[in-house]
N, C-alpha and C. Protein backbone atom coordinates (compact mmCIF):
# COMPACT_ATOMS: atom_id res chain seq x y z
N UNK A 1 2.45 -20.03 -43.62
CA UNK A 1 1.78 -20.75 -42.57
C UNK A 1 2.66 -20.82 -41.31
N UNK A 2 4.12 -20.85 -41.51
CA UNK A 2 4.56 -21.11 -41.00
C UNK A 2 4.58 -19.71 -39.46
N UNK A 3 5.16 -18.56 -40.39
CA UNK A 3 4.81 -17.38 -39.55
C UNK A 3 3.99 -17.54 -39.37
N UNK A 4 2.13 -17.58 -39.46
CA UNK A 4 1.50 -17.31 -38.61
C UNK A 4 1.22 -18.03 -37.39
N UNK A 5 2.28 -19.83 -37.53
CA UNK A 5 1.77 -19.90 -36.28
C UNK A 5 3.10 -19.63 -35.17
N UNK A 6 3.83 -18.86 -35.55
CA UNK A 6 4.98 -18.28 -34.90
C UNK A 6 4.35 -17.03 -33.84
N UNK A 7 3.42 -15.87 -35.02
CA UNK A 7 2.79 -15.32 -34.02
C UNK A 7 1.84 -15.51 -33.31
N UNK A 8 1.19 -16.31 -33.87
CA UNK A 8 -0.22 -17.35 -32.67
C UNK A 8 0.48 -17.44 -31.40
N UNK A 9 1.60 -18.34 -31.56
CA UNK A 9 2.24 -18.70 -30.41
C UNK A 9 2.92 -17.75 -29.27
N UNK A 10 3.32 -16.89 -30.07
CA UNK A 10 4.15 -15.04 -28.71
C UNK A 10 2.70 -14.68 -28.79
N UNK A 11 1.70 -14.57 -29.39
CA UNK A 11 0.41 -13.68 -28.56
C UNK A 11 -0.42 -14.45 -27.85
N UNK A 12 -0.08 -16.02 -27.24
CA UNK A 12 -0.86 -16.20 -26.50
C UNK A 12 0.42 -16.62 -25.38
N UNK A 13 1.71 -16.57 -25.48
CA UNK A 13 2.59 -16.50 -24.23
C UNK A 13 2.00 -15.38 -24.03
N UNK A 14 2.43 -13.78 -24.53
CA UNK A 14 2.22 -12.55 -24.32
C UNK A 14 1.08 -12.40 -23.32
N UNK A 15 -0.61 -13.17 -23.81
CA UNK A 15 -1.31 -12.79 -22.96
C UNK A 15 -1.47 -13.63 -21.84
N UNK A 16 -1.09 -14.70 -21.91
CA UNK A 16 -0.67 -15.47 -20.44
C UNK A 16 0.00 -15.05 -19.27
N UNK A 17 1.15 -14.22 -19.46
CA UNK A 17 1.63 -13.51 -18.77
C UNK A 17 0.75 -12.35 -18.06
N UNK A 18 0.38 -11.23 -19.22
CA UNK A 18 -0.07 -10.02 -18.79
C UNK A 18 -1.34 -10.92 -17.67
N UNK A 19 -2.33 -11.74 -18.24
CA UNK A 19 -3.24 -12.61 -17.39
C UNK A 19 -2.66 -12.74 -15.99
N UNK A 20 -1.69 -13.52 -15.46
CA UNK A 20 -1.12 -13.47 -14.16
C UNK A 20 -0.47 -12.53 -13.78
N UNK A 21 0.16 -11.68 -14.72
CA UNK A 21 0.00 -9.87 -13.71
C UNK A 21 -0.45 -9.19 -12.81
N UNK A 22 -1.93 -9.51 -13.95
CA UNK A 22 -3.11 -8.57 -13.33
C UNK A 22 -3.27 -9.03 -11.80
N UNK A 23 -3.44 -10.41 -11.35
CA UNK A 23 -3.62 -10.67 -9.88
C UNK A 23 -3.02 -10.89 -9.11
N UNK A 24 -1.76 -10.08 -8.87
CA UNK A 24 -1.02 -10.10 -7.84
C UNK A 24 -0.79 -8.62 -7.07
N UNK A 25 -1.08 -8.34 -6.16
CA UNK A 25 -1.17 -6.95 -5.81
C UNK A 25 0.72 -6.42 -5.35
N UNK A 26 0.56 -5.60 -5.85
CA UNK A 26 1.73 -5.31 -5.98
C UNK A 26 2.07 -4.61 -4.19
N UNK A 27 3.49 -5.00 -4.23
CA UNK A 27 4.38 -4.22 -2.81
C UNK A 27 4.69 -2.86 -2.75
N UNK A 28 4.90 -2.32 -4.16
CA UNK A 28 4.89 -1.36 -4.27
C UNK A 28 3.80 0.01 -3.67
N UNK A 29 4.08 1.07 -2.78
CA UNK A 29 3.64 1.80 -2.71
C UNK A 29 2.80 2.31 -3.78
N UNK A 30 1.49 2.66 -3.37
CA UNK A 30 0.67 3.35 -4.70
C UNK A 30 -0.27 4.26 -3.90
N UNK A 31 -0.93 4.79 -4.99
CA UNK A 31 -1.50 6.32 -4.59
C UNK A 31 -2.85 5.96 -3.90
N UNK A 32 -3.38 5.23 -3.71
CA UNK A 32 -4.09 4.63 -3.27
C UNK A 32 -4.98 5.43 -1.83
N UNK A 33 -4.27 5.10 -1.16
CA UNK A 33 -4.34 5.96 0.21
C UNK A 33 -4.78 4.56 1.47
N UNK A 34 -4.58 3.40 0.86
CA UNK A 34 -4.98 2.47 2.00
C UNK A 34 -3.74 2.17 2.88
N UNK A 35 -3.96 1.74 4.04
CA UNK A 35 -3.35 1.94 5.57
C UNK A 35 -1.66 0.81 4.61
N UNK A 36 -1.98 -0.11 3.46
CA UNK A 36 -0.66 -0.30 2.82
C UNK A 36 0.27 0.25 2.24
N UNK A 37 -0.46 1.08 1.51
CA UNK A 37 0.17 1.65 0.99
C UNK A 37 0.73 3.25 0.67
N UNK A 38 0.86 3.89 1.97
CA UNK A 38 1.13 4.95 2.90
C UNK A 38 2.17 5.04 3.34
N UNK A 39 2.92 6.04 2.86
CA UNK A 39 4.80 5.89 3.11
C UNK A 39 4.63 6.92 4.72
N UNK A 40 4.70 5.68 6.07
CA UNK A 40 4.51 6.79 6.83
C UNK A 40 5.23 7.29 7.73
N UNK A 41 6.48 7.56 7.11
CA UNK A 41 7.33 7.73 7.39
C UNK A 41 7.50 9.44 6.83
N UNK A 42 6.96 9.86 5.68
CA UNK A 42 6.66 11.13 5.13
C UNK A 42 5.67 11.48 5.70
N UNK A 43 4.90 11.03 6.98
CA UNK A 43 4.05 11.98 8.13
C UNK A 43 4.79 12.04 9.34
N UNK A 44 5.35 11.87 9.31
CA UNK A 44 6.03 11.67 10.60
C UNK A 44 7.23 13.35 10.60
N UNK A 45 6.55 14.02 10.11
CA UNK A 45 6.51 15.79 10.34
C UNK A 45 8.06 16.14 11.29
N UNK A 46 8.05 15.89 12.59
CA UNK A 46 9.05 15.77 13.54
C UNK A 46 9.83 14.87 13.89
N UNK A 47 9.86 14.38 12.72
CA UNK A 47 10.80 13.08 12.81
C UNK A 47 10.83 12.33 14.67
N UNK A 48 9.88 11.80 15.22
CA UNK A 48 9.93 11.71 16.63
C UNK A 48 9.70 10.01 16.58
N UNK A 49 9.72 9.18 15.30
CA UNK A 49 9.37 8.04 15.08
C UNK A 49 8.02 7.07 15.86
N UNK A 50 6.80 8.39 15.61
CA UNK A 50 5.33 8.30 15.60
C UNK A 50 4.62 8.93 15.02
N UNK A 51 3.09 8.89 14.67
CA UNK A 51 2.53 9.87 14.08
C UNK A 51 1.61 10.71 15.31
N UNK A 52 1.47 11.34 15.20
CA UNK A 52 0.41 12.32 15.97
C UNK A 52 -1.16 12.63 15.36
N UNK A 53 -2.01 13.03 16.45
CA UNK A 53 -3.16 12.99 15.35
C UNK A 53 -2.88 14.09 14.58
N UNK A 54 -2.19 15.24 14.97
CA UNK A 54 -1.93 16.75 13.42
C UNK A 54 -1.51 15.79 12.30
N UNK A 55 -0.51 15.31 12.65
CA UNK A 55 0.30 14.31 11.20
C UNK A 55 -0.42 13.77 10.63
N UNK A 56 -1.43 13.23 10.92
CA UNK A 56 -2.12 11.90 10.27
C UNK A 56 -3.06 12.91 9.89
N UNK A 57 -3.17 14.00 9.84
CA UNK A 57 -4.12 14.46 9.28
C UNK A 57 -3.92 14.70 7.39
N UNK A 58 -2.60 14.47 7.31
CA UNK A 58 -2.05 15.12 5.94
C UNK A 58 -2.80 13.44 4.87
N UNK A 59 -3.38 12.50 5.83
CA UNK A 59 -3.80 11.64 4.81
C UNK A 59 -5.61 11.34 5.68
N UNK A 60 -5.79 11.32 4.36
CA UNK A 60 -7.35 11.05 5.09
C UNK A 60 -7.85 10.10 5.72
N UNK A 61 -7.30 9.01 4.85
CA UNK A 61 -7.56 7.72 5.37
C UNK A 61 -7.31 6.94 6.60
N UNK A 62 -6.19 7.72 6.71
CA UNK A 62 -5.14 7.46 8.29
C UNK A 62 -6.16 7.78 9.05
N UNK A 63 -6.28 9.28 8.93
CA UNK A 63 -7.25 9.79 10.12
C UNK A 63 -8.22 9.46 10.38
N UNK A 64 -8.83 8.98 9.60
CA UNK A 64 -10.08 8.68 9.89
C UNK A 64 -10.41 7.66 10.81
N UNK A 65 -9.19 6.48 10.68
CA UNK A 65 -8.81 5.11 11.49
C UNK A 65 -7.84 5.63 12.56
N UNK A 66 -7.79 6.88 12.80
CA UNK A 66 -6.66 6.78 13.90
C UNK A 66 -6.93 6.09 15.02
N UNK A 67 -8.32 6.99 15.71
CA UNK A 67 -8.56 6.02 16.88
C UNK A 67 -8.68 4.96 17.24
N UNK A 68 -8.96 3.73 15.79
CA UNK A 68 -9.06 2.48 16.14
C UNK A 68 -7.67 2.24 16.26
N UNK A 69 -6.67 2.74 15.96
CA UNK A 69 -5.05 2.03 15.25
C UNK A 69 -4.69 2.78 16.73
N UNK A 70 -4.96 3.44 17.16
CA UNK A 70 -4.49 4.54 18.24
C UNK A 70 -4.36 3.44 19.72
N UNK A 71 -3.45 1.99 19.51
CA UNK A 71 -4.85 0.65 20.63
C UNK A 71 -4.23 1.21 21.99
N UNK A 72 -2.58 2.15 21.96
CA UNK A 72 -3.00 2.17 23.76
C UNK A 72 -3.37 3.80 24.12
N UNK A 73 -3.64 4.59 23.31
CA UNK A 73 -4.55 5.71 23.58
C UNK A 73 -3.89 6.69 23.74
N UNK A 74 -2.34 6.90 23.39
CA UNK A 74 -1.45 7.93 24.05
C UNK A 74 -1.60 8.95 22.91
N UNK A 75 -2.71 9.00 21.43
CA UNK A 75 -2.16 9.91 20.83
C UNK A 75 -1.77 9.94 19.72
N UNK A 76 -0.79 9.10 19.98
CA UNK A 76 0.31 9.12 18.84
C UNK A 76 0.04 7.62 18.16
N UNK A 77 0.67 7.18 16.81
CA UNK A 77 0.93 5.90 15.93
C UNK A 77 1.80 5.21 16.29
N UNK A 78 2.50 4.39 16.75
CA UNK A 78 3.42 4.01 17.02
C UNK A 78 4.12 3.02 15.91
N UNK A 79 5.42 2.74 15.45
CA UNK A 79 5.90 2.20 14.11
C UNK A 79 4.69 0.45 14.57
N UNK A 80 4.72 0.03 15.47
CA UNK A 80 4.03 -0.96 16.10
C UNK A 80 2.57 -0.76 15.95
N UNK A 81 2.12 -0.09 16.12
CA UNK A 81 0.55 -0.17 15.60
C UNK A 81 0.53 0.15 14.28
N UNK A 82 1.15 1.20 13.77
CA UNK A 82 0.96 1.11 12.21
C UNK A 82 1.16 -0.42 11.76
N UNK A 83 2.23 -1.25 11.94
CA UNK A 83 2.46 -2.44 11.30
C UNK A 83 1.69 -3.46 11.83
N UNK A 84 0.33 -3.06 12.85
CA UNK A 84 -0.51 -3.75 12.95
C UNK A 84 -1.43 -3.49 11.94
N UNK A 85 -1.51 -2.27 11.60
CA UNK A 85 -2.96 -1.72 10.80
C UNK A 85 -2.25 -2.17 9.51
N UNK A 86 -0.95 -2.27 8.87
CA UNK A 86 -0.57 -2.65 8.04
C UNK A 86 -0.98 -4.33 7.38
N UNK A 87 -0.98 -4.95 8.58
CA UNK A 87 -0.93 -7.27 8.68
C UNK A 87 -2.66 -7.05 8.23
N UNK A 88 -3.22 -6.45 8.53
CA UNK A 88 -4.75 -6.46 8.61
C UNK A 88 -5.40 -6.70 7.17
């Protein structure tokens, strides 16, 4: 009796935990392709510390939002508008 309520007790810590896991979105980069989680720093092709619209083409998602993220029109991403499209 005694063991079983030893393991009663680790399988419902166990799933308590995994439970508050699940809803925390992680910081971690993931494959995802949303404007978070986009290392974009691996588009940035010419290392010129912006993206261009060619660059942003290597992700879809980017591109597709460039022009809105694009806010003073020169073109390019700037580390500053990305980390706007990033807060969003």
């Amino acid at each position: 009796m005694n063991a079983l309520i030893k393991v009663s007790a680790l399988a419902a810590v166990l799933s308590a935990s995994a439970a508050f896991a699940q809803d925390y979105p992680s910081t971690e980069p993931s494959a995802q392709g949303s404007a978070q989680a986009v290392d974009y720093s691996k588009l940035d092709a010419n290392a010129d510390g912006s993206i261009s619209k060619d660059e942003a083409k290597a992700d879809p998602t980017l591109s597709a939002k460039f022009m809105d993220l694009d806010k003073d029109k020169n073109g390019t991403l700037s580390s500053t508008e990305l980390s706007a499209a990033k807060d969003k």
